[in-house]
PDB file of N, CA and C in Angstrom:
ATOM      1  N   UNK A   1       0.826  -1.195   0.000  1.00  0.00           N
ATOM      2  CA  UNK A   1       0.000   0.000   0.000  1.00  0.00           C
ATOM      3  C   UNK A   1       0.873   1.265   0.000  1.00  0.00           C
ATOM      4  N   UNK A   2       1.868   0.966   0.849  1.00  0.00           N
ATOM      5  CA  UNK A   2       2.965   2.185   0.798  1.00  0.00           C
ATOM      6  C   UNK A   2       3.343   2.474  -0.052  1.00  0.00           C
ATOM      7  N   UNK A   3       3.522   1.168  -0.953  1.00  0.00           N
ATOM      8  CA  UNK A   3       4.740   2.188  -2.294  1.00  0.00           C
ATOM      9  C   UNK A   3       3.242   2.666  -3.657  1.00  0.00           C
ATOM     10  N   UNK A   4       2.439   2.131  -3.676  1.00  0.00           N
ATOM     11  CA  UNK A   4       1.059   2.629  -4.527  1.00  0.00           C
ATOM     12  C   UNK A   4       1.031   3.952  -4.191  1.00  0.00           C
ATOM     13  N   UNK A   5       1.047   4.324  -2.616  1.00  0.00           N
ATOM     14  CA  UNK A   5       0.695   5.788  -2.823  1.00  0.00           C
ATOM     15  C   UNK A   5       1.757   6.722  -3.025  1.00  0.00           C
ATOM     16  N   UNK A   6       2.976   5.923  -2.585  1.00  0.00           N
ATOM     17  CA  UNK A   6       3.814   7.002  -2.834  1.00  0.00           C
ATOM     18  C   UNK A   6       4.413   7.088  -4.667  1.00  0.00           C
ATOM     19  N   UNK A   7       4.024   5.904  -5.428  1.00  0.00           N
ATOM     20  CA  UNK A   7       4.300   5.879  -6.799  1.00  0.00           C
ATOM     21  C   UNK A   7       3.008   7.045  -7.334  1.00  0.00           C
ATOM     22  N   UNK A   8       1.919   6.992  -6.909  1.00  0.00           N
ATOM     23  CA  UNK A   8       0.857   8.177  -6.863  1.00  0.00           C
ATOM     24  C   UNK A   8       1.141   9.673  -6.708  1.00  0.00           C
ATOM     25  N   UNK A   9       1.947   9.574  -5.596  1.00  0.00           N
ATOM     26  CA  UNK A   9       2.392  10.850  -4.978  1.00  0.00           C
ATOM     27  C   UNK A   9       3.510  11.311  -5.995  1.00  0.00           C
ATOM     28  N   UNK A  10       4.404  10.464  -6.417  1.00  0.00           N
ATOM     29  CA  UNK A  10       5.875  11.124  -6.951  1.00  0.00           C
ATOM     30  C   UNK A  10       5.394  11.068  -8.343  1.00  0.00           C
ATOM     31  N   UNK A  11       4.618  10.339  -8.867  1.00  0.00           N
ATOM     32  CA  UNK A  11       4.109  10.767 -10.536  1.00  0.00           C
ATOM     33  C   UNK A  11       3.240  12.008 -10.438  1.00  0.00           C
ATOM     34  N   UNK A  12       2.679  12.811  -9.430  1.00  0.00           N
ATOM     35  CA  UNK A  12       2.053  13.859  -9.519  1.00  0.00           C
ATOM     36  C   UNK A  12       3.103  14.831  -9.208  1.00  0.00           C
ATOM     37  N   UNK A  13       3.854  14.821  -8.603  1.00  0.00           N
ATOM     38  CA  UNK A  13       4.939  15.771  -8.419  1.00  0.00           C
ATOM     39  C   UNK A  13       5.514  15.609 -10.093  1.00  0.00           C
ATOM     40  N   UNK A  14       5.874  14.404 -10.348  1.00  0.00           N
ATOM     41  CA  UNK A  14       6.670  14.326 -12.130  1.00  0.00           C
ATOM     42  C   UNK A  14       6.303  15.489 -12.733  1.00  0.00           C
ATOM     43  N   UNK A  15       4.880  15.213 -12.389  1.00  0.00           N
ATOM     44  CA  UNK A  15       3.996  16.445 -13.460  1.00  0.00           C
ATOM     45  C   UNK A  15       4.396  17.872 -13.330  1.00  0.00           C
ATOM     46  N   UNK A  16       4.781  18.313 -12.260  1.00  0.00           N
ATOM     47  CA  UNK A  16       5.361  19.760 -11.822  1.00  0.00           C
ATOM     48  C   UNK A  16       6.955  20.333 -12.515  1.00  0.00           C
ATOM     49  N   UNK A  17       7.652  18.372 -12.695  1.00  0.00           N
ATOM     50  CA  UNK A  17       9.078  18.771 -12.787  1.00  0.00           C
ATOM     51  C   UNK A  17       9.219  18.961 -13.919  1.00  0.00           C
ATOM     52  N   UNK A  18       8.366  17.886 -15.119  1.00  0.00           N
ATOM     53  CA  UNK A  18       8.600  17.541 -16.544  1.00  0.00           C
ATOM     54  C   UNK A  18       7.155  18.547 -17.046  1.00  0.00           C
ATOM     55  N   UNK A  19       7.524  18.816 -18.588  1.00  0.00           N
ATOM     56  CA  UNK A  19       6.561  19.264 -18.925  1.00  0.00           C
ATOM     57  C   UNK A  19       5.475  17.871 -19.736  1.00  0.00           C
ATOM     58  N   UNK A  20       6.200  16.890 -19.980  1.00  0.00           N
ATOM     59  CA  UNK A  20       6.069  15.789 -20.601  1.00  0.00           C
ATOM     60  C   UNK A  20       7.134  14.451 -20.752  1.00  0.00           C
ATOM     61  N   UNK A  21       6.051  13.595 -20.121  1.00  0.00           N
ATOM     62  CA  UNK A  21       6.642  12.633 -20.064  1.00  0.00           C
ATOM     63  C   UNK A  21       6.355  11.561 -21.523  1.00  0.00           C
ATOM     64  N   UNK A  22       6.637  10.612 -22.015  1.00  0.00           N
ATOM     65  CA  UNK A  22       6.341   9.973 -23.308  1.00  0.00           C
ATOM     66  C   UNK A  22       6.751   8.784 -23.084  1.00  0.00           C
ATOM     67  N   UNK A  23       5.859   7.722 -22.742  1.00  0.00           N
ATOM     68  CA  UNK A  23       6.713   6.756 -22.639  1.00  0.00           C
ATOM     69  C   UNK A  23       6.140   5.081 -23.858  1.00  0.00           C
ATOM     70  N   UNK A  24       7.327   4.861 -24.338  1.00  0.00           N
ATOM     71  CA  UNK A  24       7.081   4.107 -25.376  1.00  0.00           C
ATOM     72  C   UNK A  24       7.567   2.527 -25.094  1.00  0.00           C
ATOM     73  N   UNK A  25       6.951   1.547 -25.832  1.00  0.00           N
ATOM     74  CA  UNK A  25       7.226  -0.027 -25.581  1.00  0.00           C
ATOM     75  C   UNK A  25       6.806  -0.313 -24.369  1.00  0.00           C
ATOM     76  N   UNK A  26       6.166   0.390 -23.425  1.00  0.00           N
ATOM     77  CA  UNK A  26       5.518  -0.806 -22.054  1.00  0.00           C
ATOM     78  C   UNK A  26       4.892  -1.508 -22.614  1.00  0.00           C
ATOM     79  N   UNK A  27       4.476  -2.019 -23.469  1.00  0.00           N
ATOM     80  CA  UNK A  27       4.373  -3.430 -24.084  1.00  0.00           C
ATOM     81  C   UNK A  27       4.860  -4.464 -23.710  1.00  0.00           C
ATOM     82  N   UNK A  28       6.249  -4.063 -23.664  1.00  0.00           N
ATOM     83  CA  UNK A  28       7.377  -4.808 -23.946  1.00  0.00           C
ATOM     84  C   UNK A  28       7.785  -5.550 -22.594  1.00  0.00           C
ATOM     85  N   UNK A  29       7.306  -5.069 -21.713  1.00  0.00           N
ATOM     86  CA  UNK A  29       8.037  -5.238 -20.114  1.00  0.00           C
ATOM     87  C   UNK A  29       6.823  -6.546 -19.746  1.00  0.00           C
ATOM     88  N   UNK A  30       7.059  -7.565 -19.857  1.00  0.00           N
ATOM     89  CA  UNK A  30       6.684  -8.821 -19.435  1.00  0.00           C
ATOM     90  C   UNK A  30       5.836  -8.580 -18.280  1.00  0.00           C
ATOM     91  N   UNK A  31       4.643  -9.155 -17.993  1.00  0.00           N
ATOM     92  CA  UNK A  31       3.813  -9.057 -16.821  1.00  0.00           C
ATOM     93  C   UNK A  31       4.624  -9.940 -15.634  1.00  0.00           C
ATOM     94  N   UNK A  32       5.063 -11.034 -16.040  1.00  0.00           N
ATOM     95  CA  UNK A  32       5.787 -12.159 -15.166  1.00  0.00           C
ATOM     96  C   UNK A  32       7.048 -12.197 -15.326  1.00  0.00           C
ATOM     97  N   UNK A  33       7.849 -12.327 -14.784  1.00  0.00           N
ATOM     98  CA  UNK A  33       9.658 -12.907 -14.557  1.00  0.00           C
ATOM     99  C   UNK A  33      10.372 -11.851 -14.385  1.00  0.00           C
ATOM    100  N   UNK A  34      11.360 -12.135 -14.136  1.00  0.00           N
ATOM    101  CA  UNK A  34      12.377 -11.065 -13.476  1.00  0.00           C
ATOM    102  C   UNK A  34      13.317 -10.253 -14.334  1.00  0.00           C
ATOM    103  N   UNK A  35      12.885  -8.668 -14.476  1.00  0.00           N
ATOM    104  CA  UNK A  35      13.340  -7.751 -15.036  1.00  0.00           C
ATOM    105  C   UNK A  35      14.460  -7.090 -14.378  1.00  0.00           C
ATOM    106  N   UNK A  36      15.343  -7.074 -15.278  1.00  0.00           N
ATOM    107  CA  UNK A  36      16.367  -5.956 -14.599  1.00  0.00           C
ATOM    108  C   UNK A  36      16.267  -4.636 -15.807  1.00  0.00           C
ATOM    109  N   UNK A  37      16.155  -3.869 -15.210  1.00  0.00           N
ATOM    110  CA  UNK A  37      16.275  -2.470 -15.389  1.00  0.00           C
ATOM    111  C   UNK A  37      17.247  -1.507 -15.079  1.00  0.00           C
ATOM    112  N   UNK A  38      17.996  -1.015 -16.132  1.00  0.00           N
ATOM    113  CA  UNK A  38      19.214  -0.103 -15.809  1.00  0.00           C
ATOM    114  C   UNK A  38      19.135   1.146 -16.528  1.00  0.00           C
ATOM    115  N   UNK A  39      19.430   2.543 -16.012  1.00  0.00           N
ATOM    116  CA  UNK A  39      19.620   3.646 -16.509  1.00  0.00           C
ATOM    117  C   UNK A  39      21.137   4.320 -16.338  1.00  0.00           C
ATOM    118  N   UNK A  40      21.223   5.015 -17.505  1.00  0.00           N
ATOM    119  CA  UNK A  40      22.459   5.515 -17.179  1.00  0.00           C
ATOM    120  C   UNK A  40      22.286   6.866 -17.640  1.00  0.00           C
ATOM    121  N   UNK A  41      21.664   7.991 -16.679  1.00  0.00           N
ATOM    122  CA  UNK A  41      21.313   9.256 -16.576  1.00  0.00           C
ATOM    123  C   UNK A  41      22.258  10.506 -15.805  1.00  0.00           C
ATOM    124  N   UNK A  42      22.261  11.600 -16.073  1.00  0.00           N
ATOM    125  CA  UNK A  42      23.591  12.403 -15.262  1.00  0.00           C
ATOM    126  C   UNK A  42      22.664  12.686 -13.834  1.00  0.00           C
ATOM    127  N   UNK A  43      21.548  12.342 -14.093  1.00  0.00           N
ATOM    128  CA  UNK A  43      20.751  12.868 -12.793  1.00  0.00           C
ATOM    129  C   UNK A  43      19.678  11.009 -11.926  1.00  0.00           C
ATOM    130  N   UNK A  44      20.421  10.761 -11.351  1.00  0.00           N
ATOM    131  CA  UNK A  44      20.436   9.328 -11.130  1.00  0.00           C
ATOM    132  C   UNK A  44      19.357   9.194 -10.183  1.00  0.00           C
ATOM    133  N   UNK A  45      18.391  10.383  -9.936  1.00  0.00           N
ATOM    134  CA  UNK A  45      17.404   9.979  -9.384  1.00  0.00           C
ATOM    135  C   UNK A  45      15.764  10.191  -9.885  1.00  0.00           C
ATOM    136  N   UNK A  46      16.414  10.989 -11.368  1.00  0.00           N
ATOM    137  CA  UNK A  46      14.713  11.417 -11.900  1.00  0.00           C
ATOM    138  C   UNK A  46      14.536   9.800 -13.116  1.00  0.00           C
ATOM    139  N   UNK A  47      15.819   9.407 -13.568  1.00  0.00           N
ATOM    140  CA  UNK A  47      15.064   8.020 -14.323  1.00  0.00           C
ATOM    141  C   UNK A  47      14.545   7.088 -13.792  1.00  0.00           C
ATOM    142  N   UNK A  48      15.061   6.471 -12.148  1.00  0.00           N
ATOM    143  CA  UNK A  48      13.938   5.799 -11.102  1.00  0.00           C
ATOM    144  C   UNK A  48      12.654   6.405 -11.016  1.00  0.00           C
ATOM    145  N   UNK A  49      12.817   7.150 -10.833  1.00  0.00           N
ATOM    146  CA  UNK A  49      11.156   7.699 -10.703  1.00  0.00           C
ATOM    147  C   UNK A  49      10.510   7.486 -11.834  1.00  0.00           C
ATOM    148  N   UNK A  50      10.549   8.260 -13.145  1.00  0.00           N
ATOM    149  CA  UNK A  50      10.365   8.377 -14.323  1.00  0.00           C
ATOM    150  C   UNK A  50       9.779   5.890 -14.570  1.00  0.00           C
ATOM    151  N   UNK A  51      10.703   5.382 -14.162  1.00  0.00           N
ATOM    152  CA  UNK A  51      10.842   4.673 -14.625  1.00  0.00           C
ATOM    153  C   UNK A  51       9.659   3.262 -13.695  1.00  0.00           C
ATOM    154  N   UNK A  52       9.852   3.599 -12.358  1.00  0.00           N
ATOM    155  CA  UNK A  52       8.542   3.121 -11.372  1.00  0.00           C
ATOM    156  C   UNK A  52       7.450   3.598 -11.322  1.00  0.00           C
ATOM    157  N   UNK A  53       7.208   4.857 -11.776  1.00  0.00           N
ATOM    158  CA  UNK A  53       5.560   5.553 -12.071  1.00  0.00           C
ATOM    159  C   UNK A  53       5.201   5.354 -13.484  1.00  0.00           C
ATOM    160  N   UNK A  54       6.048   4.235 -13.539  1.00  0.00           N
ATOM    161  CA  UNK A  54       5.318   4.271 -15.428  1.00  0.00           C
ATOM    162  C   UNK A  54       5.511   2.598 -15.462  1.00  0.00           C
ATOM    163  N   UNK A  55       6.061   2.233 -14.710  1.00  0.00           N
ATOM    164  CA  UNK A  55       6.179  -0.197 -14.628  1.00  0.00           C
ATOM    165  C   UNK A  55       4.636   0.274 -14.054  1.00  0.00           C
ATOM    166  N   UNK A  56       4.165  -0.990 -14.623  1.00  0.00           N
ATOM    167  CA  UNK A  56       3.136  -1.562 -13.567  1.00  0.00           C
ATOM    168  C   UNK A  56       3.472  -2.361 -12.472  1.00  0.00           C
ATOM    169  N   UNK A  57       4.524  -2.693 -12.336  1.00  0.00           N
ATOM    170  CA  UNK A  57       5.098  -3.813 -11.236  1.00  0.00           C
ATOM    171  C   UNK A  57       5.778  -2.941 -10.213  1.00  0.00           C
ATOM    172  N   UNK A  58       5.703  -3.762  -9.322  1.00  0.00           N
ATOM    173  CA  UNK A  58       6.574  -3.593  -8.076  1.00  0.00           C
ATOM    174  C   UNK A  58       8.552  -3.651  -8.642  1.00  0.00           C
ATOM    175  N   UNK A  59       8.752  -2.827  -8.406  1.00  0.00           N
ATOM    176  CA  UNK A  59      10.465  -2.890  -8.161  1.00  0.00           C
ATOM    177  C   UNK A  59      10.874  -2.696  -7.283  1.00  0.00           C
ATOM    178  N   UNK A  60      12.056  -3.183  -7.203  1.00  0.00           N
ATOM    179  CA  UNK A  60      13.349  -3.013  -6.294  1.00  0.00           C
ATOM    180  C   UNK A  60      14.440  -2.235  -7.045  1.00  0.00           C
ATOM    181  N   UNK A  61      15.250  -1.331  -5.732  1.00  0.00           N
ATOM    182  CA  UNK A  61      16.089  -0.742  -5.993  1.00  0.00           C
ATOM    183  C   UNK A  61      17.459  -0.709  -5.794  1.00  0.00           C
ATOM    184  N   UNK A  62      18.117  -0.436  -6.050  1.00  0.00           N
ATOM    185  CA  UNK A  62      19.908  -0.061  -5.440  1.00  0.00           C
ATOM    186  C   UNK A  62      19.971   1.478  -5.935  1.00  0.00           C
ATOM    187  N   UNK A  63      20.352   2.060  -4.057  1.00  0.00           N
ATOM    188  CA  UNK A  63      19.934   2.765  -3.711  1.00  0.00           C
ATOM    189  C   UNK A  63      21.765   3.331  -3.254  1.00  0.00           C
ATOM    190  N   UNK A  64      22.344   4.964  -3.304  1.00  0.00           N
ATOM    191  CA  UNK A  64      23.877   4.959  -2.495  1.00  0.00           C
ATOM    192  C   UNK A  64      23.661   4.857  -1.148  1.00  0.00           C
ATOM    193  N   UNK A  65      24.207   4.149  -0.215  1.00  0.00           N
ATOM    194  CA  UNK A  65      23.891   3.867   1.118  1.00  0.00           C
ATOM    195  C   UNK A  65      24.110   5.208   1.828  1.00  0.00           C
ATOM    196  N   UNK A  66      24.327   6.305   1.270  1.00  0.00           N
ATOM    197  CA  UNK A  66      24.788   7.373   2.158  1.00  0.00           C
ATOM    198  C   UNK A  66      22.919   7.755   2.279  1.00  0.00           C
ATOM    199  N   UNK A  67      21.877   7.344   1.498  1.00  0.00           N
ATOM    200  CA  UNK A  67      20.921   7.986   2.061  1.00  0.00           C
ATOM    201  C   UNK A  67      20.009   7.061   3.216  1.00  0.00           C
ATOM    202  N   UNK A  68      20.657   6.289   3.520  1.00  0.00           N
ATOM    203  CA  UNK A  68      19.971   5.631   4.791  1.00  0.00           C
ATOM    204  C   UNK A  68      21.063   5.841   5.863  1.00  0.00           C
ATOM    205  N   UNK A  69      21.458   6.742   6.402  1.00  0.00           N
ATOM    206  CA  UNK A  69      22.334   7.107   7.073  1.00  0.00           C
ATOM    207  C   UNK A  69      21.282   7.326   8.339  1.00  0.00           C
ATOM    208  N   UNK A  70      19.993   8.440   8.311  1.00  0.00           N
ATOM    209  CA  UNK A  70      19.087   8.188   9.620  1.00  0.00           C
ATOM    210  C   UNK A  70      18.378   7.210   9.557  1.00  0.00           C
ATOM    211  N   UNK A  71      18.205   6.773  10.797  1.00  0.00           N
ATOM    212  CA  UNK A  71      17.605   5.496  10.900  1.00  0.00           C
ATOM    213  C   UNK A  71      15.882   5.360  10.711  1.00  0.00           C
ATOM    214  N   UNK A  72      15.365   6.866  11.077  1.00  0.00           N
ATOM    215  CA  UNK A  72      14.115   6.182  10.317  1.00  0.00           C
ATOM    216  C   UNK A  72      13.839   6.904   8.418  1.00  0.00           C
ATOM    217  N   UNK A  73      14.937   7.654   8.119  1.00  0.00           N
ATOM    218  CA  UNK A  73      14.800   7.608   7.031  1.00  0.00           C
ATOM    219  C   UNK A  73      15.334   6.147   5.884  1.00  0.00           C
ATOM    220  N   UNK A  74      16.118   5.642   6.903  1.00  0.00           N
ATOM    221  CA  UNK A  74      16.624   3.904   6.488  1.00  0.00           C
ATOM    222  C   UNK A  74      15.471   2.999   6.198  1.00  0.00           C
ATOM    223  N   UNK A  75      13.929   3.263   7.413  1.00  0.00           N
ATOM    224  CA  UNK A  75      12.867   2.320   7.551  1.00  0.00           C
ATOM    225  C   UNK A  75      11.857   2.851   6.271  1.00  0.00           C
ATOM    226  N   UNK A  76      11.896   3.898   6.522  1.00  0.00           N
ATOM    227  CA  UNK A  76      10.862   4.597   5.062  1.00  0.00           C
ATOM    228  C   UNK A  76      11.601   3.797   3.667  1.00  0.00           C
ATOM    229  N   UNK A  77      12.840   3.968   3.514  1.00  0.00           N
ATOM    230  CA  UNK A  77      13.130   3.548   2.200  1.00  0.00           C
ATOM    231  C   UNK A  77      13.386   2.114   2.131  1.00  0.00           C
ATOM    232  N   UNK A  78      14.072   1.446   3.320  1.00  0.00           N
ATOM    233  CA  UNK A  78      13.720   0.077   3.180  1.00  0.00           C
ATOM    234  C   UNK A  78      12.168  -0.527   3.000  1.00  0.00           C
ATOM    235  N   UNK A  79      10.599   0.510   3.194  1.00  0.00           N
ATOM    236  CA  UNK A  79      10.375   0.133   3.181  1.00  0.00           C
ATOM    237  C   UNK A  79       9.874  -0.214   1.457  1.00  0.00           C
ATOM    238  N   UNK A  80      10.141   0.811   1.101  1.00  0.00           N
ATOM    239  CA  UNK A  80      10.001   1.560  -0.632  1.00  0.00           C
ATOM    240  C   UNK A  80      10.455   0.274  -0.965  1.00  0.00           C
ATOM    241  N   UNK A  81      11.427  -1.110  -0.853  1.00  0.00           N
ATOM    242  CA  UNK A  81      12.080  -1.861  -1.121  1.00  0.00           C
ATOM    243  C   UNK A  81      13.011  -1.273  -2.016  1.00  0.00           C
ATOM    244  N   UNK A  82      14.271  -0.042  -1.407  1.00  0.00           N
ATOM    245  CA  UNK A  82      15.171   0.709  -1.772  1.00  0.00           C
ATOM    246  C   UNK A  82      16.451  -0.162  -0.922  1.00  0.00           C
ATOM    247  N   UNK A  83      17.705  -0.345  -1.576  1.00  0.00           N
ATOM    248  CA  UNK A  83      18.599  -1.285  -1.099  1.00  0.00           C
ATOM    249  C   UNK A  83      19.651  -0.186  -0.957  1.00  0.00           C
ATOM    250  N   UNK A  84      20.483  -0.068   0.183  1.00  0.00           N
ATOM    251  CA  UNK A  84      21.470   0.333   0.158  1.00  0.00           C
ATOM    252  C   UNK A  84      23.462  -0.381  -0.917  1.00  0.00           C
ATOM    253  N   UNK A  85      23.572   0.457  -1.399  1.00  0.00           N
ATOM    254  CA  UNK A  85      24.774   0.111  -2.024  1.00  0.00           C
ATOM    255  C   UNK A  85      26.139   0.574  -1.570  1.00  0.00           C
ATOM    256  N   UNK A  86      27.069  -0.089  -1.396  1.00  0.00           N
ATOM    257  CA  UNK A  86      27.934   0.913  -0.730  1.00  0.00           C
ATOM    258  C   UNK A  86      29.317   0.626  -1.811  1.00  0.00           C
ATOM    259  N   UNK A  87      29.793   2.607  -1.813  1.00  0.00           N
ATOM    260  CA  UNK A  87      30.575   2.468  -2.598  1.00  0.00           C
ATOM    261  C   UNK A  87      32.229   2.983  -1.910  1.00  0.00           C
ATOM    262  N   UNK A  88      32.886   2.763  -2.796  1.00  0.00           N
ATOM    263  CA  UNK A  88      34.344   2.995  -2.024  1.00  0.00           C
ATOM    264  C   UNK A  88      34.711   4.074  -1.131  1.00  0.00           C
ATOM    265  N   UNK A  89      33.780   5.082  -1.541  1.00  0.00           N
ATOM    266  CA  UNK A  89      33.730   6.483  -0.652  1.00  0.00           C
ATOM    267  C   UNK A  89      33.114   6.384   0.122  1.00  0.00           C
ATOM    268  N   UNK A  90      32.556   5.073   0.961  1.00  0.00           N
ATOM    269  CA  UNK A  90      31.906   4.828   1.782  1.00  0.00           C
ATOM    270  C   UNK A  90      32.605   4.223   3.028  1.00  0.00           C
ATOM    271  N   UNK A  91      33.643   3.756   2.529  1.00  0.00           N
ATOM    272  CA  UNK A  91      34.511   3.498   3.349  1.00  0.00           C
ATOM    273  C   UNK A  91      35.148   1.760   2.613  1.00  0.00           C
ATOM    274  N   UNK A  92      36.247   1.446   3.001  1.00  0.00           N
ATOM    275  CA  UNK A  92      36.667   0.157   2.060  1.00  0.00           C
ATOM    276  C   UNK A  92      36.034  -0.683   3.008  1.00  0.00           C
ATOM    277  N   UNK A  93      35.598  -1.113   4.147  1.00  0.00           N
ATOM    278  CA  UNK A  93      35.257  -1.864   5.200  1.00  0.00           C
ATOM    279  C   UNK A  93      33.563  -1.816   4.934  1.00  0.00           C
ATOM    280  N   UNK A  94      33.043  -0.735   4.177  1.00  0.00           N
ATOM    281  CA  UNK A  94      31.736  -0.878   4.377  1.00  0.00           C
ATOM    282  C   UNK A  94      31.129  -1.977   3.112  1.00  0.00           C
ATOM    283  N   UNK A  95      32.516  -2.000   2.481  1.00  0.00           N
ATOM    284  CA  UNK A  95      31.729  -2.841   0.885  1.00  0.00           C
ATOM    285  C   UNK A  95      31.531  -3.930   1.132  1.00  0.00           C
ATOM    286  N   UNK A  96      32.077  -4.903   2.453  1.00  0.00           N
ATOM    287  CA  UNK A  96      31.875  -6.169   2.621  1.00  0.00           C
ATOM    288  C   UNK A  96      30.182  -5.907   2.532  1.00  0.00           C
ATOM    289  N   UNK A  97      29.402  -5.190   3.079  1.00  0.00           N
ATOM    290  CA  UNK A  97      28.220  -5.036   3.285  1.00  0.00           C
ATOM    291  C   UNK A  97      27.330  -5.414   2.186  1.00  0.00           C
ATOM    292  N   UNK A  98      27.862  -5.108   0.827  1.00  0.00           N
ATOM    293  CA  UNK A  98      27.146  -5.635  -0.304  1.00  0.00           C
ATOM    294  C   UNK A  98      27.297  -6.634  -0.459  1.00  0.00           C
ATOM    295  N   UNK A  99      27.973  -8.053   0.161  1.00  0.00           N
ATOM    296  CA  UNK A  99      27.538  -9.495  -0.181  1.00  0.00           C
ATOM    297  C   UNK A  99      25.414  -9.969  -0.389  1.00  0.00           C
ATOM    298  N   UNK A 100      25.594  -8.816   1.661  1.00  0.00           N
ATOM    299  CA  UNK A 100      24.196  -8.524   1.877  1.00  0.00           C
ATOM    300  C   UNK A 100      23.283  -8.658   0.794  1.00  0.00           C
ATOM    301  N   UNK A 101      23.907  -7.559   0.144  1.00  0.00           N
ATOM    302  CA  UNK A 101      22.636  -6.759  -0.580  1.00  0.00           C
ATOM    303  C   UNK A 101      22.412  -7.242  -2.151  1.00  0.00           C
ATOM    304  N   UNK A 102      23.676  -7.915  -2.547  1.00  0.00           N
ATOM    305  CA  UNK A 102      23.727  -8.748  -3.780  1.00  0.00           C
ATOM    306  C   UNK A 102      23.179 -10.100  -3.442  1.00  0.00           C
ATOM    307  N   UNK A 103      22.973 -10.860  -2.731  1.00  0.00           N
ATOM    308  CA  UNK A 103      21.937 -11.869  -1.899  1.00  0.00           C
ATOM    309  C   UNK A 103      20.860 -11.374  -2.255  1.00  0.00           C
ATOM    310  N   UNK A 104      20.543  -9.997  -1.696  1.00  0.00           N
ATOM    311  CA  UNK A 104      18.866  -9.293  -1.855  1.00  0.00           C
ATOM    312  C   UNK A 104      18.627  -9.908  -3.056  1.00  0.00           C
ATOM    313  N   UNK A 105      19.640  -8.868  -3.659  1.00  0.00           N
ATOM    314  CA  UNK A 105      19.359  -9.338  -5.376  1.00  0.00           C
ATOM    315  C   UNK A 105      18.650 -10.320  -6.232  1.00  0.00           C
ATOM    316  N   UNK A 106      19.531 -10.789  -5.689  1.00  0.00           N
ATOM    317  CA  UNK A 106      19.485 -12.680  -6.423  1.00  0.00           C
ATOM    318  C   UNK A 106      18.432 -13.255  -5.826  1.00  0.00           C
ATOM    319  N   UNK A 107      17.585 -12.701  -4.697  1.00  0.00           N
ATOM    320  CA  UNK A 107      16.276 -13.419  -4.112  1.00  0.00           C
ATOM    321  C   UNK A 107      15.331 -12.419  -5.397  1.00  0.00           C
ATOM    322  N   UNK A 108      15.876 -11.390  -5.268  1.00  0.00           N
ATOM    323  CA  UNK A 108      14.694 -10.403  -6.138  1.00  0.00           C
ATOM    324  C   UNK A 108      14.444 -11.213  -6.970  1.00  0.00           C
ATOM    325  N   UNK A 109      15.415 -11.222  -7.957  1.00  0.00           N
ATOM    326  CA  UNK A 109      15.442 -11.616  -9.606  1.00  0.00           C
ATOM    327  C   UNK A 109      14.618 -13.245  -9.509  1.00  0.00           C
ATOM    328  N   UNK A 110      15.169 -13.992  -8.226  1.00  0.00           N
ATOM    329  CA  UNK A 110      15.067 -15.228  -8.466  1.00  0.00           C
ATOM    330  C   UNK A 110      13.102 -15.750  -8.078  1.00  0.00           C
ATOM    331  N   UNK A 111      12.887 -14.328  -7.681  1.00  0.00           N
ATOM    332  CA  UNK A 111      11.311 -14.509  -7.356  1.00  0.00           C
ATOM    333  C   UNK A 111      10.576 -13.943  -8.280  1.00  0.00           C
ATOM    334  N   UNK A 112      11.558 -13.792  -9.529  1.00  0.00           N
ATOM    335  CA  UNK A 112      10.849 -13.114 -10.440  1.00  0.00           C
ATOM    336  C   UNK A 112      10.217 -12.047 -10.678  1.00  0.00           C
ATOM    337  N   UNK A 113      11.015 -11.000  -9.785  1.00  0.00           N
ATOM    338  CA  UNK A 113      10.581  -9.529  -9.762  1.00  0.00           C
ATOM    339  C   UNK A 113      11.296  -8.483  -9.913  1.00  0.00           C
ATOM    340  N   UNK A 114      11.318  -7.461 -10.224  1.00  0.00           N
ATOM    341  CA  UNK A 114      12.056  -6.395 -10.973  1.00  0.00           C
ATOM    342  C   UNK A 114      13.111  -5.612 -10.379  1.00  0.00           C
ATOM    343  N   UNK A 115      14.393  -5.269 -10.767  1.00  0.00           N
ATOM    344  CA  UNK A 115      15.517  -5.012  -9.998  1.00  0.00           C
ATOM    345  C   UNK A 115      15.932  -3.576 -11.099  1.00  0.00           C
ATOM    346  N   UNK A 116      16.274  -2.407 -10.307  1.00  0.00           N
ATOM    347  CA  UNK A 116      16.744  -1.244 -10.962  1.00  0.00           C
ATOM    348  C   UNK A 116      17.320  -0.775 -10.621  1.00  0.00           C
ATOM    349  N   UNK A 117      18.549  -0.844 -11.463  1.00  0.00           N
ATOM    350  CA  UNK A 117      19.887   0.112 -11.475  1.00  0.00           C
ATOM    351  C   UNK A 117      20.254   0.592 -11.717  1.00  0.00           C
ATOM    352  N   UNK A 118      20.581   2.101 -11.158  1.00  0.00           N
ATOM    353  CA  UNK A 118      21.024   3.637 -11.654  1.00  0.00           C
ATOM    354  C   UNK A 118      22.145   3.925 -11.631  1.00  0.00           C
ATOM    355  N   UNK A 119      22.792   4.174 -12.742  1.00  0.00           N
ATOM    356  CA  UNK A 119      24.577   5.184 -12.849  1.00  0.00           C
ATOM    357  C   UNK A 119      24.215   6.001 -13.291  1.00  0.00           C
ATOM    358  N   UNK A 120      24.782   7.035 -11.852  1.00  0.00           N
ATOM    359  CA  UNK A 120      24.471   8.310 -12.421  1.00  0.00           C
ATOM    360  C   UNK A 120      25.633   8.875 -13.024  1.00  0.00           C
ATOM    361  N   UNK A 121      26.694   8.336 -13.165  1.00  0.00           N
ATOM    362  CA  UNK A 121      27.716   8.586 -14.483  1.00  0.00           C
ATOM    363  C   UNK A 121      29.015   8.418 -13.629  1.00  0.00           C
TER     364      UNK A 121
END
């Protein structure tokens, strides 16, 4: 229920940011099995959006771990099913942490549900 309204909420905001959105081939995106989804945008947080207010499905994310740094902003986005990623500027000790989260992964994909990954360059 959480992420419906908030995919509700952030496609009505879209509308404020974009003058138009256009989106072509959702056709194409399989009702069943496990999608991975990747963007490679200079702004690494408007093609997630752009890209979950327009799936009909539930996704999962990889997310830079620096934004779950407060702990209940950690519970809000864990609950979004937003994954923390941790990168070298995170510290070299913190990357063991992504065995974690590449596990997530591989349960995502392997339950046949949608996984999205952003470089923002």
């Amino acid at each position: 229920m959480l992420n419906y309204i908030f995919k509700k909420f952030v496609k009505l905001g879209l509308i404020f940011y974009t003058k138009q959105i256009k989106v072509t081939g959702l056709e194409n995106i399989p009702k069943k099995g496990a999608i991975l989804f990747t963007s490679n945008h200079p702004n690494g947080l408007l093609d997630p959006l752009i890209i979950t207010t327009n799936c009909p499905r539930t996704n999962y994310y990889l997310v830079r771990a620096a934004a779950f740094k407060n702990p209940w902003i950690e519970k809000f986005l864990l609950a979004l099913n937003l994954f923390p990623i941790y990168r070298m500027r995170d510290g070299i000790k913190q990357l063991a942490k992504n065995q974690e989260i590449f596990d997530k992964c591989d349960t995502v994909l392997h339950q046949q549900k949608t996984l999205l990954i952003s470089n923002s360059g």
